[in-house]
Structure formats: C-alpha cells, structure tokens
Protein backbone atom coordinates (compact mmCIF):
# COMPACT_ATOMS: atom_id res chain seq x y z
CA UNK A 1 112.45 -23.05 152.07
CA UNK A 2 113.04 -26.52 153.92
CA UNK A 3 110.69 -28.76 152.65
CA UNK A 4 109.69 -30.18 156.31
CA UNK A 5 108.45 -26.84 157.14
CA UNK A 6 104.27 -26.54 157.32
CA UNK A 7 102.23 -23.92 155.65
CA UNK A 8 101.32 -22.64 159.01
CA UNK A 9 105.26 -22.16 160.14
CA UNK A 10 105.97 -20.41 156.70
CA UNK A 11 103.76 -17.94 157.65
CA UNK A 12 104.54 -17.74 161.23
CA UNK A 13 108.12 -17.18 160.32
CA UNK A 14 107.46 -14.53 157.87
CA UNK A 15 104.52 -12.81 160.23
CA UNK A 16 107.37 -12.71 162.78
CA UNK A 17 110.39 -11.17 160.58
CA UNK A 18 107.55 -8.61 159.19
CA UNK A 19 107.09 -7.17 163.32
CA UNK A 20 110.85 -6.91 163.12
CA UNK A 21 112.03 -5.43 159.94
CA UNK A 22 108.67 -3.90 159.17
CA UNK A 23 106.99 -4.19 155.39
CA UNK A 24 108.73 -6.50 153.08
CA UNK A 25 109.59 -4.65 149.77
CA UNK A 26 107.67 -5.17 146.78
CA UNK A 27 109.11 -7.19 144.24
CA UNK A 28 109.55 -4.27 141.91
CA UNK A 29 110.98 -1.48 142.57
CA UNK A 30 109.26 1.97 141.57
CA UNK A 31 111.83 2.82 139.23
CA UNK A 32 111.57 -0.77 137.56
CA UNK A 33 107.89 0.00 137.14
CA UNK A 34 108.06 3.40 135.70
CA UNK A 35 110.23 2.00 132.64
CA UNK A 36 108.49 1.56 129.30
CA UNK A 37 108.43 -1.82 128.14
CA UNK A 38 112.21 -2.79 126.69
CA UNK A 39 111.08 -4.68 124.29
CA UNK A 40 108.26 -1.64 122.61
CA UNK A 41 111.48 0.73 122.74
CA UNK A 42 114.34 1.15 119.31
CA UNK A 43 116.81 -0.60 119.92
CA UNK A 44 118.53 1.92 117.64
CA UNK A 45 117.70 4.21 119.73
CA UNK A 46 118.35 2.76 123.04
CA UNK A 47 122.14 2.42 122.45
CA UNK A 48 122.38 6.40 121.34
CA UNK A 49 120.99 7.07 124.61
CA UNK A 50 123.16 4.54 126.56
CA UNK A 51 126.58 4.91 124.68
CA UNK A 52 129.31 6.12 126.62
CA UNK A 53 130.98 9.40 126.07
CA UNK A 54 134.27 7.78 125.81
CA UNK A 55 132.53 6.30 122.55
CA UNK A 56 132.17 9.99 120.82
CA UNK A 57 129.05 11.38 118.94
C-alpha cells in the first residue's frame, strides 16, 4: 500500500475492484478450515498417512 494514500482512497480503491471482480475471497480457504489443528494431530501418525508409495509399507 503506498503510504501517501488516505484511508478514504484505500477504500475507494478496494470498493471499486470489489464492483469489478465481485467478492474478495476469504482469507482461508474452506478446505484450510475444515483441517484439524496440525499441531493436536500424531505426528507419528501424520507421516503414515502422508508417505509416499514409492516409500513401501
């Protein structure tokens, strides 16, 4: 954002590109919020579920 720019022209600017492109996307993403927390999750596992099959088991 250019630091010269108002409050007032921010929001004129965005008010504007919203008539054009429509809604602005949230900024998370359905799938992002359907995910259990990472960090509540096994690690152990995590990586069974992610390993490749190239990786065996």
């Amino acid at each position: 954002m250019d630091p010269e720019r108002s409050d007032s022209d921010e929001r004129a600017r965005r008010r504007r590109l919203a008539e054009v492109f429509g809604e602005v996307l949230p900024d998370t993403t359905s799938d992002e919020r359907d995910q259990p927390d990472p960090a509540a999750r096994d690690v152990e596992a995590w990586y069974r579920e992610n390993r490749p099959p190239h990786h065996g088991g």
